[in-house]
C-alpha atoms as a PDB file:
ATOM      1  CA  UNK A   1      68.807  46.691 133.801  1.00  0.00           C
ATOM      2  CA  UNK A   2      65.610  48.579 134.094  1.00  0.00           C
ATOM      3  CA  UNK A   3      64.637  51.664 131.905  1.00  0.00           C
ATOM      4  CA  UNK A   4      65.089  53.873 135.363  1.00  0.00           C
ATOM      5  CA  UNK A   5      68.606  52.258 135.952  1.00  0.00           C
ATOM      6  CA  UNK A   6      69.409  52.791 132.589  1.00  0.00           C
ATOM      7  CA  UNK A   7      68.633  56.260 132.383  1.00  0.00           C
ATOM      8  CA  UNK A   8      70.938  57.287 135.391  1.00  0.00           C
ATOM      9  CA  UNK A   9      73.502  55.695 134.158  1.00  0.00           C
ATOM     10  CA  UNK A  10      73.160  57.478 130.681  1.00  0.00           C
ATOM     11  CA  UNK A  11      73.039  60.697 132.609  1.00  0.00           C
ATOM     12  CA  UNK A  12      75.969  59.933 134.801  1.00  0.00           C
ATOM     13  CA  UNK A  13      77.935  58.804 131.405  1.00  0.00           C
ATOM     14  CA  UNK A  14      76.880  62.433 130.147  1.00  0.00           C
ATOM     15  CA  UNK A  15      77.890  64.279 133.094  1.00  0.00           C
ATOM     16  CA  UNK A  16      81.261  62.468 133.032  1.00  0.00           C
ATOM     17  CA  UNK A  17      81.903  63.342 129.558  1.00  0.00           C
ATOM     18  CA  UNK A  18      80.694  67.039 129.995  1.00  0.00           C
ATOM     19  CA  UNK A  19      82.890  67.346 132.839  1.00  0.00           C
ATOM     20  CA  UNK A  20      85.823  66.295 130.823  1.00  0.00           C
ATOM     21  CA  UNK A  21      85.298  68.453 127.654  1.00  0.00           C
ATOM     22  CA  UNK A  22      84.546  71.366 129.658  1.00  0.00           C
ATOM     23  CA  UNK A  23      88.515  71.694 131.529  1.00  0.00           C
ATOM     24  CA  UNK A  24      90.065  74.589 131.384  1.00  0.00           C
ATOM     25  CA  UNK A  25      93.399  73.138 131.292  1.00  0.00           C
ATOM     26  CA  UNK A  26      93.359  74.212 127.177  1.00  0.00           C
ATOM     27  CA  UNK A  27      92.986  77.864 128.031  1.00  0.00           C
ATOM     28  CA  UNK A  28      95.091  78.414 130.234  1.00  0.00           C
ATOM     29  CA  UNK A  29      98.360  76.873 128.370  1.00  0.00           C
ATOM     30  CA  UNK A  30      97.927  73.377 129.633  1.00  0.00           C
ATOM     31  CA  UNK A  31      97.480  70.542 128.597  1.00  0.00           C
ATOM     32  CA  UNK A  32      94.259  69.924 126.497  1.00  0.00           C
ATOM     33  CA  UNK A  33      93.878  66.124 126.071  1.00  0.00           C
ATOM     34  CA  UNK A  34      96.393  65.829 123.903  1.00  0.00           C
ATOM     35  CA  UNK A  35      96.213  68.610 121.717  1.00  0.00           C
ATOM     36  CA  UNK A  36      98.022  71.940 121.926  1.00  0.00           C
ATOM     37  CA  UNK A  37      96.375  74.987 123.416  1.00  0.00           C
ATOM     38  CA  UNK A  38      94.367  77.339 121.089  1.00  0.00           C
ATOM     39  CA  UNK A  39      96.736  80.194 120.310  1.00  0.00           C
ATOM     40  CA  UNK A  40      96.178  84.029 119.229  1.00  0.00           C
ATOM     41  CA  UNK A  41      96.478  83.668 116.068  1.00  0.00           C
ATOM     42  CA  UNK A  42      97.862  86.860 115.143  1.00  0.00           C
ATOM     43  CA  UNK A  43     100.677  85.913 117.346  1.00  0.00           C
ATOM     44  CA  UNK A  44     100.894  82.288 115.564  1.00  0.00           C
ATOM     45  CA  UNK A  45     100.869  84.125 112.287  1.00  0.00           C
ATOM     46  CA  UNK A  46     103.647  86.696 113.392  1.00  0.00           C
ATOM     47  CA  UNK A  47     105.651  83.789 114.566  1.00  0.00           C
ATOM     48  CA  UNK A  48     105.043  82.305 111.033  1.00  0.00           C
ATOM     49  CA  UNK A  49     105.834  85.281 109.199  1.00  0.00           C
ATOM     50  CA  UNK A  50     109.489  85.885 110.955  1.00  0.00           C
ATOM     51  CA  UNK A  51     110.465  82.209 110.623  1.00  0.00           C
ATOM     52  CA  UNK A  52     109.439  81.544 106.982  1.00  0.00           C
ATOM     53  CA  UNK A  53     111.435  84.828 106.545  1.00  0.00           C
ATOM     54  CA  UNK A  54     114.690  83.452 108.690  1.00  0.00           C
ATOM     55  CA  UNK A  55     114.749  80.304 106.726  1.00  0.00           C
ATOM     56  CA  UNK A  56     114.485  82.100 103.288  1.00  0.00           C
ATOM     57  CA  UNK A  57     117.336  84.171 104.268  1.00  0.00           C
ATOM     58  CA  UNK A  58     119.314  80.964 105.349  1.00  0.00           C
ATOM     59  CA  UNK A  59     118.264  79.288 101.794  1.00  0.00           C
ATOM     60  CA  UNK A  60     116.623  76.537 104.347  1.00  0.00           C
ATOM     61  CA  UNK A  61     114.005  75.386 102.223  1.00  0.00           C
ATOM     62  CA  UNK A  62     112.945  72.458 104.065  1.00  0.00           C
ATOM     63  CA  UNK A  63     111.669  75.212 106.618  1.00  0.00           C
ATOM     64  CA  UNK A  64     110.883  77.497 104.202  1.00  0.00           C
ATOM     65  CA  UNK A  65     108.911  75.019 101.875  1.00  0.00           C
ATOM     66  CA  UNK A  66     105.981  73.795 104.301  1.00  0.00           C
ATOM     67  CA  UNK A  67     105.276  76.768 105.357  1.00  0.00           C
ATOM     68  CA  UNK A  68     103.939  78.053 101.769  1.00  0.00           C
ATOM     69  CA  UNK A  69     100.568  77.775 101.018  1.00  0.00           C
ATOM     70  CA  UNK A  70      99.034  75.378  98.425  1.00  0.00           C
ATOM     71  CA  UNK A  71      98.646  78.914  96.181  1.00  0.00           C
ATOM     72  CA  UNK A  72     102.172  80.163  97.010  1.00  0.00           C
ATOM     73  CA  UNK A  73     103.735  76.825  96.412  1.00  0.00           C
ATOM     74  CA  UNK A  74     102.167  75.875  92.880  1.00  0.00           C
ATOM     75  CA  UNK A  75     102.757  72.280  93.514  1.00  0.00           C
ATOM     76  CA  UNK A  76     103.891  70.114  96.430  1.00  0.00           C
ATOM     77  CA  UNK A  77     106.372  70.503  99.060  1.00  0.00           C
ATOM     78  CA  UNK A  78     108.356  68.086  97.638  1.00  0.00           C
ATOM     79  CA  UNK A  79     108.877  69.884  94.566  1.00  0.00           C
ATOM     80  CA  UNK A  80     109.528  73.407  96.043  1.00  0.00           C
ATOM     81  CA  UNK A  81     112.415  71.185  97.688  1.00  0.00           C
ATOM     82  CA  UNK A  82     113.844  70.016  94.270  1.00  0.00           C
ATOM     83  CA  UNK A  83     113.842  72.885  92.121  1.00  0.00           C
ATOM     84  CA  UNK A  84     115.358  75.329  95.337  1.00  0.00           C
ATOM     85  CA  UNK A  85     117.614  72.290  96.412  1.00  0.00           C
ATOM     86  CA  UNK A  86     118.325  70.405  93.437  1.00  0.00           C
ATOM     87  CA  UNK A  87     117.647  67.567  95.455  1.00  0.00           C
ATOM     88  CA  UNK A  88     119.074  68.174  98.615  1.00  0.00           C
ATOM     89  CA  UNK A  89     116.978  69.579 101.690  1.00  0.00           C
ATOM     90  CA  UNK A  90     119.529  71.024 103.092  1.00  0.00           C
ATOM     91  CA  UNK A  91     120.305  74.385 103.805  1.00  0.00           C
ATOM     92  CA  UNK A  92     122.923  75.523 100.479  1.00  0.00           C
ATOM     93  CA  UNK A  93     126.275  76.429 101.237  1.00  0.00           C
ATOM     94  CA  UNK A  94     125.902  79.983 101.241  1.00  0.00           C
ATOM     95  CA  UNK A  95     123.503  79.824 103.459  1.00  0.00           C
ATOM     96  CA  UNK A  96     125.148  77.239 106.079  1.00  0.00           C
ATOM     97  CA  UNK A  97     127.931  79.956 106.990  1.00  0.00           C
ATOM     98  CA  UNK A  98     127.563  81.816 109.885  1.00  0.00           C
ATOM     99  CA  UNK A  99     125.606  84.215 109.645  1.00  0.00           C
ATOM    100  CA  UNK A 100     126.703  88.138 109.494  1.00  0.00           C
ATOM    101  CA  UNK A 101     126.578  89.636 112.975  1.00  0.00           C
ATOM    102  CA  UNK A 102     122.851  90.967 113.498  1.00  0.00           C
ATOM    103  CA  UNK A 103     121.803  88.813 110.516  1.00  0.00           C
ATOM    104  CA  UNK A 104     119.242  87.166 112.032  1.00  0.00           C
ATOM    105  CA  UNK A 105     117.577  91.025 113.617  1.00  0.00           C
ATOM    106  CA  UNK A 106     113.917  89.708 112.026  1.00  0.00           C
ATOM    107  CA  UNK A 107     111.280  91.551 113.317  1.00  0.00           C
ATOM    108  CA  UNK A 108     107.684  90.624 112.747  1.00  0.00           C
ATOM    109  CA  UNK A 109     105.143  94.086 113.035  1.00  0.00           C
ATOM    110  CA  UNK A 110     101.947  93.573 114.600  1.00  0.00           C
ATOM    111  CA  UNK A 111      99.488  91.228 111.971  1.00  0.00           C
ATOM    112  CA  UNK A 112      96.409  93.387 110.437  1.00  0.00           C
ATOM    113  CA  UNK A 113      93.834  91.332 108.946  1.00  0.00           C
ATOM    114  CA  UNK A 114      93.409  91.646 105.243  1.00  0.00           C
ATOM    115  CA  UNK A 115      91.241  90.906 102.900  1.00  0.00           C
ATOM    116  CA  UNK A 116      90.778  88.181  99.853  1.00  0.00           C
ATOM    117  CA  UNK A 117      91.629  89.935  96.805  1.00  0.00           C
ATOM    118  CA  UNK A 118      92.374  87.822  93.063  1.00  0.00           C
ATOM    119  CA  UNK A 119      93.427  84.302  94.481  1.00  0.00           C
ATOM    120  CA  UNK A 120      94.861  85.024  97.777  1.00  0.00           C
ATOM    121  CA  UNK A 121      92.023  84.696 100.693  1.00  0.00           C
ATOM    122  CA  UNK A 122      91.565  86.920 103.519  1.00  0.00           C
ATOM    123  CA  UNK A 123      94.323  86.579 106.129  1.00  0.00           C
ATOM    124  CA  UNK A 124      96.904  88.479 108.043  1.00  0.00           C
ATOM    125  CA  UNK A 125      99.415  90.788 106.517  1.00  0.00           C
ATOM    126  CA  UNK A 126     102.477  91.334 108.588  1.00  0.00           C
ATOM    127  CA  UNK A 127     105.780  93.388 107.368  1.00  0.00           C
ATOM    128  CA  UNK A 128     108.927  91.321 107.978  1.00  0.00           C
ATOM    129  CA  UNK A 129     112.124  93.696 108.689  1.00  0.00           C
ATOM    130  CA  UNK A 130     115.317  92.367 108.914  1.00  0.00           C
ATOM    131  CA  UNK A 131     118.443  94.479 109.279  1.00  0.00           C
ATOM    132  CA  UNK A 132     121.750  93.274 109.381  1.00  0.00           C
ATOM    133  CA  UNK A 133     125.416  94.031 108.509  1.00  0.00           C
ATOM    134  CA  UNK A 134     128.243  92.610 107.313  1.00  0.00           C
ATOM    135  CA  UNK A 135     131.420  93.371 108.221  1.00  0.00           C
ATOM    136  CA  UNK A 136     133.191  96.243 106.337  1.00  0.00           C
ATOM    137  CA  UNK A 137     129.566  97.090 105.239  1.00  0.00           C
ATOM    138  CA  UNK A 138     127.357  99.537 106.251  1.00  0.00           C
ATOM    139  CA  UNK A 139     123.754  98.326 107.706  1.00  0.00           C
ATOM    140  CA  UNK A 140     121.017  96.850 105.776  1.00  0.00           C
ATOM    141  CA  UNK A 141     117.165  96.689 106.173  1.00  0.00           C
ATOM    142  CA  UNK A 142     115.112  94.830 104.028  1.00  0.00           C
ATOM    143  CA  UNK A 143     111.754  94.545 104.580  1.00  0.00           C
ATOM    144  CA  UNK A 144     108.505  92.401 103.088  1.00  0.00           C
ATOM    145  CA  UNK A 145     105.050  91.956 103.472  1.00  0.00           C
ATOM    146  CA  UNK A 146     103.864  88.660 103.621  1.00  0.00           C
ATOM    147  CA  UNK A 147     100.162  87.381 103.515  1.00  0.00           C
ATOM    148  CA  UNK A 148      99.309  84.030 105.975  1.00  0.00           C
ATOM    149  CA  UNK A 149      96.243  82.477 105.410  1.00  0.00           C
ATOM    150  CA  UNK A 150      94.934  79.740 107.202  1.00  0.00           C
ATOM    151  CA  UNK A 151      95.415  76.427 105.849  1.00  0.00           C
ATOM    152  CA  UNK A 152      94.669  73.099 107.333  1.00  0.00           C
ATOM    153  CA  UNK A 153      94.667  73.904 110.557  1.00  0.00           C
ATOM    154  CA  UNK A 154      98.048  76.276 110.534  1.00  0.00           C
ATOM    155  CA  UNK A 155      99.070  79.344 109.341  1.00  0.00           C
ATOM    156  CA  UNK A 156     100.792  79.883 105.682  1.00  0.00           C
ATOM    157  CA  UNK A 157     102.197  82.439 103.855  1.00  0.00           C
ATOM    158  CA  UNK A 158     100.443  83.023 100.962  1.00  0.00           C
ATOM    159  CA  UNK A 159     101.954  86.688  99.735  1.00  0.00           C
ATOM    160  CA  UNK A 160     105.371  87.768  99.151  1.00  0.00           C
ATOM    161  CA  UNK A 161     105.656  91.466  98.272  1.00  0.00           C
ATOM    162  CA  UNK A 162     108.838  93.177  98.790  1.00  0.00           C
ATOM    163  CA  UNK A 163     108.702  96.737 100.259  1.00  0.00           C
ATOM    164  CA  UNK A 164     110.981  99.341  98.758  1.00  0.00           C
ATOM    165  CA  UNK A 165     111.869 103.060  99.988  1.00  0.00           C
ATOM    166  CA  UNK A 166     108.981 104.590  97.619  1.00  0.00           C
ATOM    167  CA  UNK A 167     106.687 102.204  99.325  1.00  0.00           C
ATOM    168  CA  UNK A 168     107.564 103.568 102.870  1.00  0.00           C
ATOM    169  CA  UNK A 169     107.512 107.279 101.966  1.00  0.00           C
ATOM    170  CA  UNK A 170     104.206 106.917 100.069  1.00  0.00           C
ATOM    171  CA  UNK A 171     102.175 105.013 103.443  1.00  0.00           C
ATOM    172  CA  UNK A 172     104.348 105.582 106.197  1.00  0.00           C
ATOM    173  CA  UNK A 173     101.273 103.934 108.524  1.00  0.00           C
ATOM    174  CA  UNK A 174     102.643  99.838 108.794  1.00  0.00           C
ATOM    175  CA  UNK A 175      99.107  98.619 108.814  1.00  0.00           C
ATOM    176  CA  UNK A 176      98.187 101.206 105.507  1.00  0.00           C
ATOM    177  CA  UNK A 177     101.336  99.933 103.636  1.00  0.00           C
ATOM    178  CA  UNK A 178     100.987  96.602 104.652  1.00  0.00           C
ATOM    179  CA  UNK A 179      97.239  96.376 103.242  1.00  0.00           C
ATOM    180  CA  UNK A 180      98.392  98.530  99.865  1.00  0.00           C
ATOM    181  CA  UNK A 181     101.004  96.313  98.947  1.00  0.00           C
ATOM    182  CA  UNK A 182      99.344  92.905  99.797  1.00  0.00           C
ATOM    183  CA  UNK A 183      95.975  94.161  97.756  1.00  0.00           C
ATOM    184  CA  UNK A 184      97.991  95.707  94.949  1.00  0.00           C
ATOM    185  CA  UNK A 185     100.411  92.661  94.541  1.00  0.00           C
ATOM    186  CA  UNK A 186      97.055  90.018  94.789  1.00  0.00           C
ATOM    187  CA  UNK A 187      95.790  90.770  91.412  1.00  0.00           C
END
C-alpha cells in the first residue's frame, strides 16, 4: 500500500468508528451497543430508594443486601445475608405472608442532592413514606430518609435515618428535613 492509500483508509476507518460512537440510539432509550441507556439519576436513585425500602419491609435481604453501600454494609454482601438470614436468602417467614392491604403504598419524594458529611459522600437524599394498614388497625405511615451514593457504577444507599413526628413539625419543607436529618445522622 502506499503512504496516500494508507492514509484514506485510516481516515475512512476513523470516520466509520466516529459514526458509530456518535448514535443517538443511547439517548433516546434505545439501544446503545450493548449497554443500557444513561438514566436521570435522580430518578435511578428514587427508584433505588423505594425498592431497598420494599425489600426491608418484606425482610428480603437478598434485595435489600446489594443495594447497601460498602459504608452501610460494613462487610460483604454475603455477610449482610448471614447475620439477617441466618443462612438463608430468602425472604423470612414473616415477611413471605401477604402483605397487609396498602402495604406496599412506598412513595419515593423527589431526590435533593446532599452533601458529604463524616463518612457518608455527597449523594441524594430522598424520604421514603410508606403507609399501610392492617386489618382491624388504623393506618400507618412510616417514613425514612435514606442517603444513595454512587458506587460502582449504580446507586446505593448509604444513610438510614428514620423520621419521627418531631422531625416533621420542626422542617415541614421535604428537601429541608431531608438534608437536616441526613447531615445530623452522618456524624
Amino acid at each position: 500500500m502506499t503512504r496516500r492509500t494508507t492514509h484514506v483508509a485510516a481516515l475512512a476507518l476513523a470516520a466509520s468508528l466516529l459514526a458509530a460512537g456518535c448514535s443517538s440510539s443511547g439517548e433516546d432509550g434505545g439501544d446503545a451497543g450493548g449497554l443500557p441507556a444513561p438514566k436521570d439519576p435522580k430518578a435511578a436513585a428514587m427508584a433505588v430508594a423505594q425498592t431497598y425500602m420494599q425489600a426491608v419491609k418484606r425482610q428480603d435481604w437478598k434485595t435489600a443486601c446489594p443495594l447497601k453501600s460498602r459504608g452501610l454494609l460494613g462487610g460483604t454482601v454475603e455477610q449482610c445475608l448471614a447475620s439477617r438470614t441466618d443462612g438463608d436468602p430468602s425472604p423470612s417467614p414473616s415477611g413471605s405472608g401477604p402483605e397487609p392491604a396498602g402495604a406496599e403504598q412506598f412513595k419515593a419524594s423527589d431526590a435533593v442532592e446532599v452533601a458529604a458529611v463524616g463518612k457518608h459522600p455527597a449523594g441524594f437524599g430522598v424520604l421514603v413514606t410508606q403507609t399501610g394498614t392492617e386489618p382491624g388497625k388504623p393506618t400507618e405511615t412510616e417514613r425514612v430518609a435514606l442517603r444513595l451514593v454512587e458506587e460502582d457504577g449504580s446507586w446505593k444507599v448509604d444513610q438510614r435515618e428514620r423520621v419521627r413526628p418531631q422531625d416533621m413539625a420542626r422542617e415541614p419543607d421535604m428537601s429541608a428535613l431531608v438534608r437536616a436529618l441526613i447531615t445530623a445522622g452522618g456524624q
